[in-house]
N, C-alpha and C. Protein backbone atom coordinates (compact mmCIF):
# COMPACT_ATOMS: atom_id res chain seq x y z
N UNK A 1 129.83 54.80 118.01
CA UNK A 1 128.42 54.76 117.82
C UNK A 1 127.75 55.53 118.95
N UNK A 2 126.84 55.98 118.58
CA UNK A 2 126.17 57.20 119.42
C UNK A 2 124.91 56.12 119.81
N UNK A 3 124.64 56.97 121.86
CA UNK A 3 124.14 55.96 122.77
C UNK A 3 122.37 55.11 121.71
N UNK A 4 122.35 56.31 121.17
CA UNK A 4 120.48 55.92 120.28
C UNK A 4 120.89 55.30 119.54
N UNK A 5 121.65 55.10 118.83
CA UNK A 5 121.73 53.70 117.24
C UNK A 5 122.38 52.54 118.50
N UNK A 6 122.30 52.71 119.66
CA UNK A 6 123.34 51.20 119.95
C UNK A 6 121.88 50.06 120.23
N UNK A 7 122.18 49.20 119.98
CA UNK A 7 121.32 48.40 120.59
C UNK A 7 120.79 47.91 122.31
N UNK A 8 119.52 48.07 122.64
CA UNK A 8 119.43 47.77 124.44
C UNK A 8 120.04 46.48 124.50
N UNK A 9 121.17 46.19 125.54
CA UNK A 9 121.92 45.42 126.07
C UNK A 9 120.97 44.63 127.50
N UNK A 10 119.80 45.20 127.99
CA UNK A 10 119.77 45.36 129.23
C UNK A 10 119.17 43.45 129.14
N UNK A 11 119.25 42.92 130.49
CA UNK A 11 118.13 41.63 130.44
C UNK A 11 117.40 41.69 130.82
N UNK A 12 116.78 42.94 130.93
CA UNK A 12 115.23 43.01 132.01
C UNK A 12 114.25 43.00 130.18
N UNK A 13 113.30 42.76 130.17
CA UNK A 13 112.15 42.99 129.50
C UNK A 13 111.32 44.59 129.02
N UNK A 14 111.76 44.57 130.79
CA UNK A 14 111.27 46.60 130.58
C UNK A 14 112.05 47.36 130.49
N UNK A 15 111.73 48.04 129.39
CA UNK A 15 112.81 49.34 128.86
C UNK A 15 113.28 50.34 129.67
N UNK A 16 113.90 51.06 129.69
CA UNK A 16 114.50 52.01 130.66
C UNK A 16 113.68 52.99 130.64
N UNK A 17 113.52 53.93 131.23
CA UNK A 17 112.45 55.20 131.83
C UNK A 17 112.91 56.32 130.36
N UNK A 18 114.15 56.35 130.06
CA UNK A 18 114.60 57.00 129.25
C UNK A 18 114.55 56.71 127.93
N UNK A 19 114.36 55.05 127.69
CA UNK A 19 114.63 54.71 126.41
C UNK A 19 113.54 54.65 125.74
N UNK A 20 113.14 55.66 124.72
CA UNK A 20 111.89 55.34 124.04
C UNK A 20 111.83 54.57 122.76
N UNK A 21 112.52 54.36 122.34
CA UNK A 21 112.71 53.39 121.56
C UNK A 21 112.57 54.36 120.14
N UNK A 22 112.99 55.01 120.08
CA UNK A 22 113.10 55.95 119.38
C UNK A 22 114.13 56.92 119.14
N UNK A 23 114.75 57.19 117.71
CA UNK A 23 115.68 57.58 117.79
C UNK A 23 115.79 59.22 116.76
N UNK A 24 116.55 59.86 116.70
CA UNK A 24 116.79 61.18 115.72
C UNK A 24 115.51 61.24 114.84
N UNK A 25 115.99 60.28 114.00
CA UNK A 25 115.63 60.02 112.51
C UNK A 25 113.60 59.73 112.47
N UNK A 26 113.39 59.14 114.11
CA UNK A 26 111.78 59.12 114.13
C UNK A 26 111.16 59.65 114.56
N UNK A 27 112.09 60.80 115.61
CA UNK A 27 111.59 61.98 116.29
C UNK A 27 111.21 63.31 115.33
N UNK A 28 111.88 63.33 114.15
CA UNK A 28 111.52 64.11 113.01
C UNK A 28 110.77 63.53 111.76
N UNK A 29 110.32 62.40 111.48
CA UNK A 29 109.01 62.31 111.26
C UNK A 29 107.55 62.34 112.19
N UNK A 30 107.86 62.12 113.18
CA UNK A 30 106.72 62.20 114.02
C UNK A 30 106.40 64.17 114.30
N UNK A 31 107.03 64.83 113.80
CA UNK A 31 106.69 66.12 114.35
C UNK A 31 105.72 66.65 113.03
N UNK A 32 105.77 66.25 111.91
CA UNK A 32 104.51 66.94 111.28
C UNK A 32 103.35 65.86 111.36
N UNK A 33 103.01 64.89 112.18
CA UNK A 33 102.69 64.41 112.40
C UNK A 33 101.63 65.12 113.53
N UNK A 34 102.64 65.68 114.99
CA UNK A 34 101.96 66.46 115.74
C UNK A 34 101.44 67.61 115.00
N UNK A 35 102.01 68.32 114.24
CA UNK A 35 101.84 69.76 114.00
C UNK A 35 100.30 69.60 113.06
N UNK A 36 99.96 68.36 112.39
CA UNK A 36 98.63 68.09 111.62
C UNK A 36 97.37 68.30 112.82
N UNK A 37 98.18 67.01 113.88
CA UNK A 37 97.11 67.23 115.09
C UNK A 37 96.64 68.17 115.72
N UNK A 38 98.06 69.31 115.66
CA UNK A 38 97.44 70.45 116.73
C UNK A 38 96.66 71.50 115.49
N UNK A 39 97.03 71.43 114.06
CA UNK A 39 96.01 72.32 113.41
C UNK A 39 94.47 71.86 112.74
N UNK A 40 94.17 70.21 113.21
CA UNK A 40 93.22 69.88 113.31
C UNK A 40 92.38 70.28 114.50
N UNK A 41 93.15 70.35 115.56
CA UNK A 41 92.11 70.81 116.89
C UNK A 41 92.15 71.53 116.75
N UNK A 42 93.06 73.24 116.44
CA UNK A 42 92.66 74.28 116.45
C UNK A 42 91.35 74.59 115.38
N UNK A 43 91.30 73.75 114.12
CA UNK A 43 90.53 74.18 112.89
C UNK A 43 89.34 73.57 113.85
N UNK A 44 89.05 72.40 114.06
CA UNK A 44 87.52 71.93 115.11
C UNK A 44 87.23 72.60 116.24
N UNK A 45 88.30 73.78 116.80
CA UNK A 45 87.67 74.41 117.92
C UNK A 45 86.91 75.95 116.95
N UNK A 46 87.83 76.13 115.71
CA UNK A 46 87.24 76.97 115.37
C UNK A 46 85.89 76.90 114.42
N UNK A 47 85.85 75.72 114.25
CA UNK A 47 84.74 75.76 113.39
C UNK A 47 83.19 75.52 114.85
N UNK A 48 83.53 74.87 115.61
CA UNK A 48 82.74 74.89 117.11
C UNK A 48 82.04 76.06 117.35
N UNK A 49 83.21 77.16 117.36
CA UNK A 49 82.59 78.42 117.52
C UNK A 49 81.86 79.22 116.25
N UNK A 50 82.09 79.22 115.06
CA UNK A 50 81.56 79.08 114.15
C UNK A 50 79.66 78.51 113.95
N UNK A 51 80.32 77.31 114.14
CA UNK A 51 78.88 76.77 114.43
C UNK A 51 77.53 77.10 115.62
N UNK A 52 78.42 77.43 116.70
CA UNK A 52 77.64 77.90 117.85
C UNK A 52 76.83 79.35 117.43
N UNK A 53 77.91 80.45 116.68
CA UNK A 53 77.66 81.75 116.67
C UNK A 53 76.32 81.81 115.71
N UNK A 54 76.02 80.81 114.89
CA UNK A 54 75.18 80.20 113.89
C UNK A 54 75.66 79.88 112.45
N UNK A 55 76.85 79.81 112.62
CA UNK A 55 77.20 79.38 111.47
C UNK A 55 77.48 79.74 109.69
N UNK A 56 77.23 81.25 110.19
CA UNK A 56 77.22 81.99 109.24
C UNK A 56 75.88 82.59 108.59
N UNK A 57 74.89 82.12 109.34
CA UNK A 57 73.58 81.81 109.05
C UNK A 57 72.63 83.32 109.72
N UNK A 58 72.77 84.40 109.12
CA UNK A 58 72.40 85.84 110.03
C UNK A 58 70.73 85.10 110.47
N UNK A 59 70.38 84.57 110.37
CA UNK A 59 69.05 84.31 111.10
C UNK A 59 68.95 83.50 111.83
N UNK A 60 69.89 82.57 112.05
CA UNK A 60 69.92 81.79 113.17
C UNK A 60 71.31 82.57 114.27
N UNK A 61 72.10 83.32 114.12
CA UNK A 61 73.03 84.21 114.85
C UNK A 61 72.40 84.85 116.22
N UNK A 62 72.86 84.57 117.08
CA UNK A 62 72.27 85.14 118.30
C UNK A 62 73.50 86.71 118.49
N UNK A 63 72.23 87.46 118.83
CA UNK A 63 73.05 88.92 119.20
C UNK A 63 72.80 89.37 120.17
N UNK A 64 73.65 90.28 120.84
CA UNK A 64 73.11 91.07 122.06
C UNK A 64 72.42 91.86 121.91
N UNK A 65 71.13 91.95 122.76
CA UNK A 65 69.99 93.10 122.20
C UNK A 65 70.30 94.07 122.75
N UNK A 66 69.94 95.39 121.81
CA UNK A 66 70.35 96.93 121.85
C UNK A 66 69.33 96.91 123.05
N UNK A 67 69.56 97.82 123.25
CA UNK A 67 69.01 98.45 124.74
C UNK A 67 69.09 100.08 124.94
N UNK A 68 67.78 100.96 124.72
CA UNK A 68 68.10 102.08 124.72
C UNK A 68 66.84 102.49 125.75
N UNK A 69 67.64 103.83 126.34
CA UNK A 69 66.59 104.16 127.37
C UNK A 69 66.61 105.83 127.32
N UNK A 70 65.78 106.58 128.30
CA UNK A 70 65.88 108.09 128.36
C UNK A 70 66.98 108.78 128.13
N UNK A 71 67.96 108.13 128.49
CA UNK A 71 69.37 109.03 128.73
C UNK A 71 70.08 108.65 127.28
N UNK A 72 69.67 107.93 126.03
CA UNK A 72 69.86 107.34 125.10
C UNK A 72 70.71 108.55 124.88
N UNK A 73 69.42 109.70 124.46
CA UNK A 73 69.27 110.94 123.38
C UNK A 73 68.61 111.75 124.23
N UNK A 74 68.70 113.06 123.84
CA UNK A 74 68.05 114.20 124.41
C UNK A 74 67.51 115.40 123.19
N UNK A 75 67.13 116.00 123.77
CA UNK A 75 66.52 117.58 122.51
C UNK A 75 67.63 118.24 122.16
N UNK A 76 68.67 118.11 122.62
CA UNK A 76 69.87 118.94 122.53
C UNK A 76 70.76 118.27 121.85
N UNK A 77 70.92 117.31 121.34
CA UNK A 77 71.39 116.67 119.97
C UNK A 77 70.95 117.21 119.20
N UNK A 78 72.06 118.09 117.94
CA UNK A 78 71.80 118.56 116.76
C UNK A 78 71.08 117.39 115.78
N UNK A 79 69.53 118.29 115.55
CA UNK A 79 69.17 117.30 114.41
C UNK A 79 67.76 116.89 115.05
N UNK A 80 67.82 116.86 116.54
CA UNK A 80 66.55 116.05 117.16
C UNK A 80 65.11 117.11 116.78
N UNK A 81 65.40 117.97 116.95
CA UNK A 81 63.86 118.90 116.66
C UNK A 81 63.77 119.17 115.34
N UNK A 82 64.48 118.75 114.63
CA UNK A 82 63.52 119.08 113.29
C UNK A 82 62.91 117.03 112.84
N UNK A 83 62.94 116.69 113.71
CA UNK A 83 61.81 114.96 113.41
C UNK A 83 60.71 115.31 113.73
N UNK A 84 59.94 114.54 112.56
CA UNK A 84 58.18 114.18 112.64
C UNK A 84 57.73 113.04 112.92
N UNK A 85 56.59 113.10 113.28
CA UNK A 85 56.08 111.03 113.21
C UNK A 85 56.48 110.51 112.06
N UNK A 86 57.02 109.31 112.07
CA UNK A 86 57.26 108.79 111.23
C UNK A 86 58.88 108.50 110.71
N UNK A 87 59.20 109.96 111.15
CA UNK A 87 60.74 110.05 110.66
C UNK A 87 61.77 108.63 111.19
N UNK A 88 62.98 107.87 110.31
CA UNK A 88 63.67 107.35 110.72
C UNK A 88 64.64 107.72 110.80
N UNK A 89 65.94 107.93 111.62
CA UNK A 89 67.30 108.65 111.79
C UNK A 89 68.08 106.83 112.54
N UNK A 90 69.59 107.55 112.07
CA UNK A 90 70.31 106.57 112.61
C UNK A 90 70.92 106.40 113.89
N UNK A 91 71.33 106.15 115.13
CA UNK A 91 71.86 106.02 116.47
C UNK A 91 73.29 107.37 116.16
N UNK A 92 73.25 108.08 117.17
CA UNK A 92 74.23 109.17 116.68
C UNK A 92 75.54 108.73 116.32
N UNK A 93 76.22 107.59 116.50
CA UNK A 93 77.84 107.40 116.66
C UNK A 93 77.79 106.95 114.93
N UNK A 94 76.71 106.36 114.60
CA UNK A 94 76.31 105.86 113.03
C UNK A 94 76.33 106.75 112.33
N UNK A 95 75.83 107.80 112.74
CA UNK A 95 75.37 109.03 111.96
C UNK A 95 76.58 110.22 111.86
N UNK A 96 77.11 109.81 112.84
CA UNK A 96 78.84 110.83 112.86
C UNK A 96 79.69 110.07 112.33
N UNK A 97 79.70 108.67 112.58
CA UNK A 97 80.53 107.90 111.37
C UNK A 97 80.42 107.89 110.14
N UNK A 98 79.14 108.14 109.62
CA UNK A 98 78.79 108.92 108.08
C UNK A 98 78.63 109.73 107.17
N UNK A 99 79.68 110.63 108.39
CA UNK A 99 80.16 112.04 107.81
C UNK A 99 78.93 113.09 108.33
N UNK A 100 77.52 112.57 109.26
CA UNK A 100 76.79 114.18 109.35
C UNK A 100 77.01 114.65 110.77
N UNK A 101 76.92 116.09 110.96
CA UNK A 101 76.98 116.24 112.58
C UNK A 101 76.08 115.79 113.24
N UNK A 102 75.00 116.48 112.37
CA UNK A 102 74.21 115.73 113.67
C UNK A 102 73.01 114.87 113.14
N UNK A 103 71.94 114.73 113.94
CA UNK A 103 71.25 113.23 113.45
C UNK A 103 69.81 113.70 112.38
N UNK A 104 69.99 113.11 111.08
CA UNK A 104 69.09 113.33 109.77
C UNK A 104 68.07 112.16 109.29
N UNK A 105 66.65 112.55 109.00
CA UNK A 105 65.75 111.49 108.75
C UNK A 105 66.51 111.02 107.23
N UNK A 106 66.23 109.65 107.55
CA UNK A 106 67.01 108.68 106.65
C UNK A 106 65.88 107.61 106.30
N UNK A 107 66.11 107.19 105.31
CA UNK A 107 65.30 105.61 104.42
C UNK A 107 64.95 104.86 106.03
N UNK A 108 63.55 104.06 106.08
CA UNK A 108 63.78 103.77 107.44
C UNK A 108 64.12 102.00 107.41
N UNK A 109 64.46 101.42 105.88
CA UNK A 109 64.90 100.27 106.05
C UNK A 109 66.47 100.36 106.28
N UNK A 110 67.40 99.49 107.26
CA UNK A 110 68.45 100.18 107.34
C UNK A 110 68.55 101.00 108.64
N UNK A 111 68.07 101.58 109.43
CA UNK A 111 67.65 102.64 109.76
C UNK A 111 67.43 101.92 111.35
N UNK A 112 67.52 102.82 112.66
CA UNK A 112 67.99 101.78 113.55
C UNK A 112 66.83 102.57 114.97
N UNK A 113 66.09 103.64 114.45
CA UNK A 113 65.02 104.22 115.49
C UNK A 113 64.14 104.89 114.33
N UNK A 114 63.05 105.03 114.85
CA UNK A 114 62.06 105.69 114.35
C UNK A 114 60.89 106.38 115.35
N UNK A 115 60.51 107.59 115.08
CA UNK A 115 59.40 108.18 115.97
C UNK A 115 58.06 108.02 115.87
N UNK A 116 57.53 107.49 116.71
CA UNK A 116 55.87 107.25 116.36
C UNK A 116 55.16 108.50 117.19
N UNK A 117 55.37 108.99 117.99
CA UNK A 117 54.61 110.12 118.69
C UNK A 117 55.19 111.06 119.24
N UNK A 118 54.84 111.62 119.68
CA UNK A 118 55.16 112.90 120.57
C UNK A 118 53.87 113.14 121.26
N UNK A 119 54.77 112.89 122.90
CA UNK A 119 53.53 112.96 123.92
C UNK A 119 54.06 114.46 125.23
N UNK A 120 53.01 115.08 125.00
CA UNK A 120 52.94 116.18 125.88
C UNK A 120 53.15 116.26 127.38
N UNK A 121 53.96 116.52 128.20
CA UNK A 121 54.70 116.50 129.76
C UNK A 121 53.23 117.64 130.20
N UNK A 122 53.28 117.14 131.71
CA UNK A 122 52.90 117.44 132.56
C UNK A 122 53.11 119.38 132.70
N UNK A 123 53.59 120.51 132.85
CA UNK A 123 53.91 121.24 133.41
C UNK A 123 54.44 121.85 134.74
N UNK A 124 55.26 122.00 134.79
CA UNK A 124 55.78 122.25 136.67
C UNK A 124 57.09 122.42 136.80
N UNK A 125 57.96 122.25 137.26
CA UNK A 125 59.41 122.72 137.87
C UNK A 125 59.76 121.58 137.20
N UNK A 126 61.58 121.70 136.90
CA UNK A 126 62.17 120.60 136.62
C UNK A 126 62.38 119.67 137.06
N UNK A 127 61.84 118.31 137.24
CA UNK A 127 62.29 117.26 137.86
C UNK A 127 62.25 116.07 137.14
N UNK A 128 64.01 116.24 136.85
CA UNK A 128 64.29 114.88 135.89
C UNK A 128 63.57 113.70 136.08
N UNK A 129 62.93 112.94 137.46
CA UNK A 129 62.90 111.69 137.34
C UNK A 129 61.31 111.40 137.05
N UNK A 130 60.37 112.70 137.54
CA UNK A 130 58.98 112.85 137.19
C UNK A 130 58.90 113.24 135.85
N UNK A 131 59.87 114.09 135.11
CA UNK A 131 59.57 114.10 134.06
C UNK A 131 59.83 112.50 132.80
N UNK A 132 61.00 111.41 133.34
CA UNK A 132 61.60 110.60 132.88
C UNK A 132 60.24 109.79 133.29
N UNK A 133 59.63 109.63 133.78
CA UNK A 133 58.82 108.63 134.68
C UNK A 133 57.28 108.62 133.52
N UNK A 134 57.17 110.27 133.81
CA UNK A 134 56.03 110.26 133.16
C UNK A 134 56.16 110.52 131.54
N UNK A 135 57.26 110.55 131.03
CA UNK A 135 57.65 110.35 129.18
C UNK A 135 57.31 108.32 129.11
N UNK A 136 58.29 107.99 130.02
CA UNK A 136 58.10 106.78 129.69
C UNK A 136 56.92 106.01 129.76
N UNK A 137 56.12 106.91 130.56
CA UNK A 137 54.68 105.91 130.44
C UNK A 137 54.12 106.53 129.39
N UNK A 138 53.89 107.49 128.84
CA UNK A 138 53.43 108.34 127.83
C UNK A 138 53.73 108.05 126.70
N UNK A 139 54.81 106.97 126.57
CA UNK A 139 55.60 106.36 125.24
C UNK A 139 54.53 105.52 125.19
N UNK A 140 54.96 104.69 126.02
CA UNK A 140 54.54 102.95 126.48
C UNK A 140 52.59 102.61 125.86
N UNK A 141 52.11 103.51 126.26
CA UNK A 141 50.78 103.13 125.57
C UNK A 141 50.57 103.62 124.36
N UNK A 142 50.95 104.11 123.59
CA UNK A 142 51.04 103.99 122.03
C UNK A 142 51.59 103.00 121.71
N UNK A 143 52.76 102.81 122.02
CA UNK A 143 53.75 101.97 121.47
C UNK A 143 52.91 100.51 121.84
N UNK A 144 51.95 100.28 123.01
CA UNK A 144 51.71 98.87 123.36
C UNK A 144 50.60 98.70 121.94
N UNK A 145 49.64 100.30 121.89
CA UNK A 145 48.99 100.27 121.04
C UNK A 145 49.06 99.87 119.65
N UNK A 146 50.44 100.10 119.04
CA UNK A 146 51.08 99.70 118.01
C UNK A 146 51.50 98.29 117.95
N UNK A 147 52.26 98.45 118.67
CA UNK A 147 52.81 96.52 118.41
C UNK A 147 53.01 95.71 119.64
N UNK A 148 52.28 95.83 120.72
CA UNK A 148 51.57 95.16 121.94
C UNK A 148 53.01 95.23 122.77
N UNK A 149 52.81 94.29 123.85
CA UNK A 149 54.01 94.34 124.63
C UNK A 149 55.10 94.57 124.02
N UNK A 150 56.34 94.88 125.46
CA UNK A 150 57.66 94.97 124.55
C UNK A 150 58.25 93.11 125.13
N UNK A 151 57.66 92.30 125.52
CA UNK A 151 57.55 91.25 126.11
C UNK A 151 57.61 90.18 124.28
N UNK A 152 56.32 90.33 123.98
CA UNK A 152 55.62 89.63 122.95
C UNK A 152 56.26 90.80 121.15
N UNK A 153 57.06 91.40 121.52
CA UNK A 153 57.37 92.27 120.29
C UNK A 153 59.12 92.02 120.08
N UNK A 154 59.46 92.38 119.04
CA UNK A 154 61.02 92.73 118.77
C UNK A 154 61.47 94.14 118.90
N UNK A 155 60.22 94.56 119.11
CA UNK A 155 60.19 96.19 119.43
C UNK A 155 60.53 96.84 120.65
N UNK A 156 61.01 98.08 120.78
CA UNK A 156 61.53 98.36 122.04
C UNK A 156 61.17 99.70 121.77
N UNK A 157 61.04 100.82 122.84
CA UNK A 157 60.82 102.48 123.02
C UNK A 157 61.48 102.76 123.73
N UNK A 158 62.05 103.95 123.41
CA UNK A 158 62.64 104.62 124.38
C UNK A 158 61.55 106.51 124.50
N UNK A 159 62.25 107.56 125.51
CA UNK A 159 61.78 108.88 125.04
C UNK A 159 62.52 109.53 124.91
N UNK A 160 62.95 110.38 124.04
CA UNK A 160 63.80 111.55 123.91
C UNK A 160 63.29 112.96 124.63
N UNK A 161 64.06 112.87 126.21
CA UNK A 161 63.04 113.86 126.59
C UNK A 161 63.80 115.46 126.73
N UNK A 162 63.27 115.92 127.00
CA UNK A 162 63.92 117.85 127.29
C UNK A 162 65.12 117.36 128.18
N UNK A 163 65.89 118.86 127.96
CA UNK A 163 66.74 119.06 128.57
C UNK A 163 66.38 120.40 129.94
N UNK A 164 67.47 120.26 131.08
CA UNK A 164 66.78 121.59 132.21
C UNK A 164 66.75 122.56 131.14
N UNK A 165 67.88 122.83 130.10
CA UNK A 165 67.98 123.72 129.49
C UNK A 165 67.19 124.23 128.50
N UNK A 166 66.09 123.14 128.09
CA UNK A 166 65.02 123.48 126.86
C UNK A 166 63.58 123.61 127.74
N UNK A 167 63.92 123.03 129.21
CA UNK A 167 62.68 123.23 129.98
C UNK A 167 62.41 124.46 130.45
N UNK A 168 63.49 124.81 130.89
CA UNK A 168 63.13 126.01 131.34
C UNK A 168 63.52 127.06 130.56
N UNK A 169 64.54 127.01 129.29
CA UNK A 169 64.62 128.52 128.66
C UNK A 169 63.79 128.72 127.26
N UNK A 170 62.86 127.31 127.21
CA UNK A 170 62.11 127.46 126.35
C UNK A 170 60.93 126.66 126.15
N UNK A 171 60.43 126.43 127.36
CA UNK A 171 59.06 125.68 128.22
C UNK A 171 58.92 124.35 126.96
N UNK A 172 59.96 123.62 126.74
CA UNK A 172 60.08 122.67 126.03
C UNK A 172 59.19 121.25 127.14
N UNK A 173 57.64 121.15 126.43
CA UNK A 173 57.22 120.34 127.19
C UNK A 173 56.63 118.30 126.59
N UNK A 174 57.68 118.45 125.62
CA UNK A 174 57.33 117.48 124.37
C UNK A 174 58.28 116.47 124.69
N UNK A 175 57.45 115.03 124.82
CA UNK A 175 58.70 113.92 124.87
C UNK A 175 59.08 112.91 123.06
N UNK A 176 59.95 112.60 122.73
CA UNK A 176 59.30 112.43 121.39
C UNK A 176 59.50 110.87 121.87
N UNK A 177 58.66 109.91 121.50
CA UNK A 177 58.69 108.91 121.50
C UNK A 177 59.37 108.12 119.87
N UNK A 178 60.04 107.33 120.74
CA UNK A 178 61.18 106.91 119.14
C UNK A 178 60.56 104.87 119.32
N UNK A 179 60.74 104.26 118.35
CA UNK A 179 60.93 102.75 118.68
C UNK A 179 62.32 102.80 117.43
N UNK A 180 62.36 100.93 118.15
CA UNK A 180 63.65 100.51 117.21
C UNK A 180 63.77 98.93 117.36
N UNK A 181 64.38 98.13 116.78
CA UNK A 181 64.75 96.85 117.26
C UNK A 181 65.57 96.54 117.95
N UNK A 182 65.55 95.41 118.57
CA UNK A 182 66.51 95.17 119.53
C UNK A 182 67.57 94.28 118.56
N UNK A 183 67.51 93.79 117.66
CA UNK A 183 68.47 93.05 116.50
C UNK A 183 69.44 94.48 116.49
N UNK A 184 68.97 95.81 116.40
CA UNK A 184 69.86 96.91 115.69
C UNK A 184 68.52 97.98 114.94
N UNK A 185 68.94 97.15 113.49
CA UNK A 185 68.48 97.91 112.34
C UNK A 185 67.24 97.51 112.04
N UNK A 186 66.67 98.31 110.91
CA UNK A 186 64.97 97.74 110.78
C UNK A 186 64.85 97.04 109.64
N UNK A 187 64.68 96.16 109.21
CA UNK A 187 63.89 95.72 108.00
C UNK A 187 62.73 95.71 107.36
N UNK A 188 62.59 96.79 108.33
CA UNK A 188 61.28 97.25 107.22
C UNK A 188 60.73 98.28 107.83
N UNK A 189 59.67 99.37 107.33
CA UNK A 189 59.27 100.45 108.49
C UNK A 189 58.48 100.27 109.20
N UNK A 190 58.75 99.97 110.57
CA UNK A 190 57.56 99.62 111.55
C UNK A 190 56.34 100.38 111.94
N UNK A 191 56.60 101.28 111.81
CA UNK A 191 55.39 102.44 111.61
C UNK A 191 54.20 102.27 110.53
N UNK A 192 55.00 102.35 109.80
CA UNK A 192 53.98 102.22 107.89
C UNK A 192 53.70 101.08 107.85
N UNK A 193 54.14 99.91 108.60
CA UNK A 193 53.77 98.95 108.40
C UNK A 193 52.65 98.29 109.12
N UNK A 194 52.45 98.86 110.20
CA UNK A 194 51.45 98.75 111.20
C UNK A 194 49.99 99.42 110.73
N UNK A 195 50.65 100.50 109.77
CA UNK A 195 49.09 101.25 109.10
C UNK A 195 48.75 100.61 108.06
């Protein structure tokens, strides 16, 4: 007889450190036993996160807000000078993932920037950070004009400004002012919708 089927002989009360009182035959029912437990906690940790992310629920889903600034885009992206007010185009990596080279006014629901103005630069020598300085304020009050703070809005601006190379070999003195959401995409046209 093998030491687990024998019966404890001992006269103490307390079992041995080793003896669990348990043998072959209960050590293999007890294992789908564990294996239920551990794919119950894994299924409640995953539904946790599930629930946190919102649950499947795109309007209660928290996202990281896009964030675009001067250095977004420039004039020298194929595609940028032929936009008007109004025009919507998609973020370039979107727009090369969809088969075009370069960036094309598109439906603006869907649609992840749009241009509300084009504001006229200063004149003078190249200097990226006066020219970056003064696009961005040159955005900023239309855009507050349109849909008030970027504080109190879902709205965000950036400027698409010249390059040294459009400044000086072709007195490129135009910043185009673009908005977009910080969710991404637009649901609706923020422009046309404001008129």
């Amino acid at each position: 007889m093998s030491r687990l089927s024998q019966p404890t002989t001992s006269a103490s009360s307390t079992p041995h450190p080793s003896d669990t009182g348990t043998n072959r035959a209960d050590a293999g029912r007890s294992r789908p036993i564990l294996l239920a437990a551990v794919a119950t906690a894994a299924a409640a940790a995953l539904l946790w996160v599930w629930v946190g992310s919102g649950g499947g629920d795109d309007t209660a889903a928290t996202t990281v807000p896009v964030v675009k600034d001067a250095q977004f885009l420039n004039v020298d992206h194929p595609g940028v000078l032929g936009f008007e007010n109004g025009d919507c185009f998609l973020d370039p990596a979107d727009s090369k993932a969809s088969g075009e080279e370069g960036l094309t006014s598109v439906e603006c629901i869907g649609a992840q920037n749009q241009v509300y103005v084009f504001h006229t630069l200063t004149d003078g020598s190249w200097d990226p950070a006066r020219i970056t300085a003064e696009a961005t304020e040159g955005c900023r009050e239309p855009f507050e004009g349109i849909w008030g703070t970027s504080a109190a809005s879902p709205y965000r601006y950036y400027p698409v400004l010249p390059t040294e190379r459009s400044w000086t070999e072709e007195a490129d003195r135009s910043a185009m002012c673009v908005v977009y959401h910080v969710d991404g995409t637009f649901l609706i046209d923020p422009v046309g919708a404001r008129h």
